[in-house]
Protein backbone atom coordinates (compact mmCIF):
# COMPACT_ATOMS: atom_id res chain seq x y z
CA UNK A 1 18.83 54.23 87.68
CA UNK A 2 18.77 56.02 90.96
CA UNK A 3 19.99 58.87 92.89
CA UNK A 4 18.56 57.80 96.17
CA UNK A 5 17.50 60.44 98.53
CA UNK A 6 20.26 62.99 98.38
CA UNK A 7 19.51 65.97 96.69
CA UNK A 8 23.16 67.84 96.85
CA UNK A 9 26.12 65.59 96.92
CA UNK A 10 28.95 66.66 99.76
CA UNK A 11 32.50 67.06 99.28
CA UNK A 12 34.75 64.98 101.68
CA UNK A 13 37.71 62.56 101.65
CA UNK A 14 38.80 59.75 99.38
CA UNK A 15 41.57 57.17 100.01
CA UNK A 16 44.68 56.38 97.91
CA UNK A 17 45.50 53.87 96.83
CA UNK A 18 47.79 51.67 94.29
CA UNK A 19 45.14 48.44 91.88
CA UNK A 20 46.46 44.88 91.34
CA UNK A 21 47.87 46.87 88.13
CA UNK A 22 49.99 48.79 89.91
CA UNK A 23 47.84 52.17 89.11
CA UNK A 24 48.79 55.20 91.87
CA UNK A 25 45.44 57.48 92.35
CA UNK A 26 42.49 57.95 94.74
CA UNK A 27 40.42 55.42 95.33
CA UNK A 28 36.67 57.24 94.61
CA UNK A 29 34.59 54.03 95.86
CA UNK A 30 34.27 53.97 99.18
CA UNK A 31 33.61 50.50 101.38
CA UNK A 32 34.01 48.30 98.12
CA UNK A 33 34.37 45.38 100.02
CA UNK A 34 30.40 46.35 101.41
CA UNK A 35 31.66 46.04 105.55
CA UNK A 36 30.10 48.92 106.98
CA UNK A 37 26.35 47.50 105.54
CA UNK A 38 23.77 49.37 103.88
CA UNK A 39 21.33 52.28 103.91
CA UNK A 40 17.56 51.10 103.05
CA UNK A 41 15.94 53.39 100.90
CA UNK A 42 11.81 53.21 101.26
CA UNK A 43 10.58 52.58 97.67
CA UNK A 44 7.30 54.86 98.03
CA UNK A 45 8.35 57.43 100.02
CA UNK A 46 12.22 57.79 98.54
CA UNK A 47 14.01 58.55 101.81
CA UNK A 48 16.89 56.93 103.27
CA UNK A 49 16.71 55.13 106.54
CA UNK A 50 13.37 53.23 106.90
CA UNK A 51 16.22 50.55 108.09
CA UNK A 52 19.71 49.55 108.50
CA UNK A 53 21.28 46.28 107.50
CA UNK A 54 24.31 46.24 109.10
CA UNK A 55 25.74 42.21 108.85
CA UNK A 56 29.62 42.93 110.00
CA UNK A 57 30.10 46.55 111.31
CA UNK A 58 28.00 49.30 113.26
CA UNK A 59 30.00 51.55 111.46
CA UNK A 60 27.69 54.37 109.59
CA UNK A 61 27.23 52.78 106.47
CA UNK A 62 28.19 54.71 102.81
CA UNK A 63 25.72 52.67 100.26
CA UNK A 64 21.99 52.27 100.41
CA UNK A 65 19.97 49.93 98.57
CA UNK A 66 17.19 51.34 96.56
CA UNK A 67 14.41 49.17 95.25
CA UNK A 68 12.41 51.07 92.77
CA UNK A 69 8.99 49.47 91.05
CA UNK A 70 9.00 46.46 93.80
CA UNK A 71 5.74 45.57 95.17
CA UNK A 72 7.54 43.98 98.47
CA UNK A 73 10.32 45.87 99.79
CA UNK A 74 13.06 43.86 102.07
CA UNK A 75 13.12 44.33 105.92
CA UNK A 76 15.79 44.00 107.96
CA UNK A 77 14.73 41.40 110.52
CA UNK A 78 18.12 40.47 111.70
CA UNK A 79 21.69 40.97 110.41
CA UNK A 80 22.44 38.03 109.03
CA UNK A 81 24.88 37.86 105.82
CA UNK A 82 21.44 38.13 103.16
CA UNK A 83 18.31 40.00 103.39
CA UNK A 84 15.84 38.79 101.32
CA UNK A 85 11.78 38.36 100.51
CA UNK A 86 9.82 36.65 98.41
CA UNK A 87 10.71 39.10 95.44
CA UNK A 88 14.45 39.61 95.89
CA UNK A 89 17.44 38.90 97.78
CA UNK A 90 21.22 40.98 98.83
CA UNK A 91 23.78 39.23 100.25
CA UNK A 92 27.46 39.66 101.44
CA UNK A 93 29.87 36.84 101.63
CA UNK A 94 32.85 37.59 103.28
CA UNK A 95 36.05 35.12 102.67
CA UNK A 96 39.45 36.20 103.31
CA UNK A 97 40.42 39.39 101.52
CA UNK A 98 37.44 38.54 99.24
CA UNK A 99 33.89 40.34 99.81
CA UNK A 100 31.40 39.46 97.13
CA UNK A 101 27.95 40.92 96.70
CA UNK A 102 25.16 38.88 95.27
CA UNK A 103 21.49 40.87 94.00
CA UNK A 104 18.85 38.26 92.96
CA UNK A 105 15.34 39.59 91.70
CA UNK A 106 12.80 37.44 91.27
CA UNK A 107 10.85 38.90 87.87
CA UNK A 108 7.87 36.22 87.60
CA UNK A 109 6.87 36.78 91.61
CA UNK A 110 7.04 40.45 91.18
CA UNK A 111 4.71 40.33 88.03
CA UNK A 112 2.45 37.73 89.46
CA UNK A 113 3.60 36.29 86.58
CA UNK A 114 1.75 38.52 84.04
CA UNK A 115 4.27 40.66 81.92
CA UNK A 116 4.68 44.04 81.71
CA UNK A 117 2.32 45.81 78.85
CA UNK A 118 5.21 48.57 78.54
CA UNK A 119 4.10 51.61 79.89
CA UNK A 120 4.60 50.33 83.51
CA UNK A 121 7.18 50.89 86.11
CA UNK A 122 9.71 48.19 86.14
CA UNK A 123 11.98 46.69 89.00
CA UNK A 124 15.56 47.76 90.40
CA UNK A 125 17.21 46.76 92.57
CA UNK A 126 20.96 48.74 92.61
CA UNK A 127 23.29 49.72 95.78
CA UNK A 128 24.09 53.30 95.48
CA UNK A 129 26.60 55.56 96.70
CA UNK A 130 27.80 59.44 96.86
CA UNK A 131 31.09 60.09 95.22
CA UNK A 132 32.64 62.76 97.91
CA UNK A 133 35.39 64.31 96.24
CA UNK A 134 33.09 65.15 93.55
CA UNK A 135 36.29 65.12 90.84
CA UNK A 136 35.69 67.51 88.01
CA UNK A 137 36.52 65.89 84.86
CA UNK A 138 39.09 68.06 83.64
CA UNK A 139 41.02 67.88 86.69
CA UNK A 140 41.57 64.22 85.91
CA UNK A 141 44.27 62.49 83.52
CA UNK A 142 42.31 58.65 84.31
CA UNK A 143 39.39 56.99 85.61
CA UNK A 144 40.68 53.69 86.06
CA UNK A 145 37.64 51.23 86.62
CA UNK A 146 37.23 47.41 87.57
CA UNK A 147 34.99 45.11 88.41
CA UNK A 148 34.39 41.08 88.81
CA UNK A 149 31.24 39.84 88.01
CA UNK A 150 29.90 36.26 87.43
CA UNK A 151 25.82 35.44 86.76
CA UNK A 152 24.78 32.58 88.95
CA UNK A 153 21.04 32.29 86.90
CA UNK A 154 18.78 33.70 84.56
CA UNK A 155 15.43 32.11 84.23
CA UNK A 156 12.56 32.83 82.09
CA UNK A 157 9.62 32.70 82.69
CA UNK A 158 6.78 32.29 79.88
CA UNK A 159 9.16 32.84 76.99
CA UNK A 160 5.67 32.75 74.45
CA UNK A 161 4.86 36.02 75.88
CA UNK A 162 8.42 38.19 75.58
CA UNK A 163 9.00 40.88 74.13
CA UNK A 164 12.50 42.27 73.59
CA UNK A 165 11.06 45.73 73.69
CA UNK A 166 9.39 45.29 76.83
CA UNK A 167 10.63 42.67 78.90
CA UNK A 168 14.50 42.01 80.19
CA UNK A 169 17.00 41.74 82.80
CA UNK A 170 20.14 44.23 82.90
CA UNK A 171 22.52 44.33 85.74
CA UNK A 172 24.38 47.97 84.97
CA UNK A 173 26.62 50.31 86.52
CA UNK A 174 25.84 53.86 86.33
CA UNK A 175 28.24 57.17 87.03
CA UNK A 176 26.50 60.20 87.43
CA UNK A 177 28.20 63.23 86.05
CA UNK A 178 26.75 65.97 86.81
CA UNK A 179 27.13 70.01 86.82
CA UNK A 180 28.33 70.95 90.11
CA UNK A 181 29.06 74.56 89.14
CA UNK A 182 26.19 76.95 91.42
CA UNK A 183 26.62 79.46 89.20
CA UNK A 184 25.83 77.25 86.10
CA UNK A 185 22.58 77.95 84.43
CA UNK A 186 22.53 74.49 84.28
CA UNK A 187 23.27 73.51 87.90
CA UNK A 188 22.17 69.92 88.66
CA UNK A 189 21.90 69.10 84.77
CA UNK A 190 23.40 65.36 84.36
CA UNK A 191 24.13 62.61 82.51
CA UNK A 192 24.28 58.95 83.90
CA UNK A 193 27.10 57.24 82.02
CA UNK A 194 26.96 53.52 82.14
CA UNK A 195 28.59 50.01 82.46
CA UNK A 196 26.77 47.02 81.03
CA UNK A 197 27.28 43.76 82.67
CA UNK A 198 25.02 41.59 81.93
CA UNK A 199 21.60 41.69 79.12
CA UNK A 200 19.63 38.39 79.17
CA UNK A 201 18.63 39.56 75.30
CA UNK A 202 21.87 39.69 73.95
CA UNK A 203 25.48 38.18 74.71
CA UNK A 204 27.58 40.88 74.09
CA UNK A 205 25.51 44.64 74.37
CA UNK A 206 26.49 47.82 71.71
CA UNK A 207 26.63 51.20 72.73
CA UNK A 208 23.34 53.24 74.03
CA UNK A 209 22.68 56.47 73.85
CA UNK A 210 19.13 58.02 74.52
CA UNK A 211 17.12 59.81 76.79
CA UNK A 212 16.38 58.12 80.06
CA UNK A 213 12.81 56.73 80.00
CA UNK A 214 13.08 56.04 83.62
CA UNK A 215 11.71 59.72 84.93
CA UNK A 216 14.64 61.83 84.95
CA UNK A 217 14.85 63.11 81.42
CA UNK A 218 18.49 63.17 81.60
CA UNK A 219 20.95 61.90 78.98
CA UNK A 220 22.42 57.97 78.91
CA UNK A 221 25.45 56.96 76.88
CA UNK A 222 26.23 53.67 77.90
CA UNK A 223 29.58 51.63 76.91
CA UNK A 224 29.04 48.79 74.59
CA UNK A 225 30.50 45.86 76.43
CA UNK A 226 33.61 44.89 73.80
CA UNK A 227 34.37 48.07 75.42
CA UNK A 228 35.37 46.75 79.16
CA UNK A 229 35.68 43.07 78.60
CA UNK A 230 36.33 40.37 75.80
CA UNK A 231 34.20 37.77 77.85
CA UNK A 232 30.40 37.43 78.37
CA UNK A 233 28.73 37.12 81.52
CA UNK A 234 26.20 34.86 79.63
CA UNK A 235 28.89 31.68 80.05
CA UNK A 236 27.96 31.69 83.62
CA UNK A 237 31.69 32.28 84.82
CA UNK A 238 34.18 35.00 86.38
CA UNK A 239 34.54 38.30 83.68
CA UNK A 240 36.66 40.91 84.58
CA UNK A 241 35.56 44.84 83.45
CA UNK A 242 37.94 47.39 82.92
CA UNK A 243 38.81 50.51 81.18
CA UNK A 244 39.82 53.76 81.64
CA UNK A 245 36.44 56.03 81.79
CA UNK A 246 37.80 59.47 81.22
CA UNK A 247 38.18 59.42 77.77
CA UNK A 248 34.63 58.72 77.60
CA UNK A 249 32.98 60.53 80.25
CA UNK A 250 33.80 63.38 78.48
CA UNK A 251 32.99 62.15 74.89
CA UNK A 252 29.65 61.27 76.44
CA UNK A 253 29.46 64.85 77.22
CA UNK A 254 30.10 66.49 74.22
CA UNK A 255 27.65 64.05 72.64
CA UNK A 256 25.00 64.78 75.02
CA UNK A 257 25.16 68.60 74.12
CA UNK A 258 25.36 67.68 70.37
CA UNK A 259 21.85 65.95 71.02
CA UNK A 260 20.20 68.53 72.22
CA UNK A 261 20.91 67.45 75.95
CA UNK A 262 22.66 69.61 78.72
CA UNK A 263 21.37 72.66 77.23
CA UNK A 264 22.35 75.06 80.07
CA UNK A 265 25.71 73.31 80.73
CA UNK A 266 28.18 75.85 78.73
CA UNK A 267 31.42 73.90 79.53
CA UNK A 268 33.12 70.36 80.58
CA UNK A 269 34.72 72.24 83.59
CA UNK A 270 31.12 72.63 85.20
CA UNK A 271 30.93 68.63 84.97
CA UNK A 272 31.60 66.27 87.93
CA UNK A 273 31.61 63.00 88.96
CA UNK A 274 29.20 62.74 91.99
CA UNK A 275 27.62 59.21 92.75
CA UNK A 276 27.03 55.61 91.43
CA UNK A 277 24.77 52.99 91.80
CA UNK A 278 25.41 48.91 90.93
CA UNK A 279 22.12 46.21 90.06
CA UNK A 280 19.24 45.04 88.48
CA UNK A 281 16.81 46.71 86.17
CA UNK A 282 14.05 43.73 85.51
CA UNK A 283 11.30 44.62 83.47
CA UNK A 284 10.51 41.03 82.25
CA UNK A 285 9.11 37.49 84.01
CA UNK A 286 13.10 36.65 84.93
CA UNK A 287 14.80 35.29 87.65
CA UNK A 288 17.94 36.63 87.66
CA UNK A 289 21.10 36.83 90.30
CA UNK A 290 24.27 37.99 89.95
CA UNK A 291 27.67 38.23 91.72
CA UNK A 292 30.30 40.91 91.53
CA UNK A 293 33.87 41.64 93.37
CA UNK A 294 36.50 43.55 93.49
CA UNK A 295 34.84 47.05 92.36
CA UNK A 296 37.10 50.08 91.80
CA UNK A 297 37.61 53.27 90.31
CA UNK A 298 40.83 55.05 90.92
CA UNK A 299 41.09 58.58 89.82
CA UNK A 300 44.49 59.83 88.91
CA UNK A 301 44.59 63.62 88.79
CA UNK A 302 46.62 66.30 86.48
């Protein structure tokens, strides 16, 4: 999981907009169909910027790619439709209306093919962006979310030596909701809420809730995945996720304070919605890539 560089998430505009299901609201992702290109996001030193890619617009871009635990970080030689090394790849296929986004991590070449002990960083590799309206929760009635994804491979490597406790490949979403209140004694306390897509360990993933072993200390609840779609990503076609979040974004919340999480957070009316990020988390030797289209979350409001 990431939050990039930014350390205080600005307020600003959102679009509206009515989904392929008819849904009125505000459209809270902003360049879903990835035009405007991409903020890099320098792995040692955590800032924003060490490079633009930039395949279709010169517009300022909105997401940044962040590539935590890599040992060779992308550079954007040109602005062609992928940027890629040895250890990854991003690309952007434009077709039509259509605008698909393809991450690709290559586990074994970023282990040097020896697997993780356990105790080690592991590899992302997400595209992350600011949510500017920062929504609170309670001013919301639905947080309609959707996404496309299909998984184009998932190789592993040395399968004698894998351990489900130490070695995968999950391609997530996480929502950040966050207190945004500055006179909150617990200003800046989160939770990143998440949205499985894809676990090469099991076909169908159950709820998650824990404390993020990651760095921040902060509180995950992730969906189980019966919860957004009927279909697994494992069968190598087109799944569609949906659902609406609200309901539990703020379950998540009152569960996170029941756990001892959130401690200085007194109420739900401090808690907003203020970035997300989209990718890979590959601890294990696998060679994974995966597709997704069509992302959205509209907010309808009180």
């Amino acid at each position: 999981m990431s939050l990039g560089a930014a350390g205080l998430l600005l307020p600003g505009c959102v679009s509206s907009r009515t989904d392929k299901s008819g849904l009125v609201g505000e459209e809270l992702i902003r360049d879903s169909r990835f035009k405007k290109g991409f903020h890099l996001i320098d792995p040692e030193l955590r800032v924003q910027d060490y490079g633009l890619w930039q395949p279709f617009s010169e517009e300022k871009p909105v997401w940044a790619i962040a590539q935590w635990g890599t040992r060779e970080k992308v550079v954007p030689l040109n602005q062609s439709s992928t940027l890629s090394n040895s250890c990854k790849s991003i690309s952007v296929a434009r077709s039509g209306s259509k605008t698909d986004l393809t991450l690709a991590v290559n586990g074994n070449e970023e282990y040097e093919g020896v697997p993780r002990k356990g105790d080690e960083m592991w590899v992302h590799l997400l595209v992350e962006q600011e949510i500017e309206s920062l929504p609170r929760l309670v001013d919301l009635k639905a947080l309609n979310f959707h996404l496309e994804a299909k998984l184009l491979h998932s190789v592993l490597h040395k399968p004698e030596l894998f351990d489900d406790g130490k070695h995968a490949a999950q391609y997530q979403a996480f929502f950040y909701l966050q207190d945004r209140n500055k006179q909150s004694e617990g200003y800046g306390e989160m939770i990143w809420f998440g949205i499985p897509v894809y676990d090469n360990r099991k076909r169908k993933t159950e709820r998650y809730e824990a404390l993020d072993f990651a760095g921040s200390g902060m509180f995950i609840c992730t969906l189980a995945h019966e919860d957004l779609s009927a279909d697994s990503a494992h069968d190598g076609k087109w799944i569609t996720l949906e659902a609406d979040l609200l309901p539990e974004m703020i379950k998540a919340y009152s569960i996170a304070r029941a756990k001892g999480f959130m401690k200085k957070t007194k109420s739900l009316e401090d808690m907003h919605l203020t970035g997300m990020n989209m990718g890979w988390e590959v601890p294990g030797l696998l060679d994974v890539s995966l597709q997704v289209r069509h992302l959205s979350l509209i907010a309808e409001k009180i």
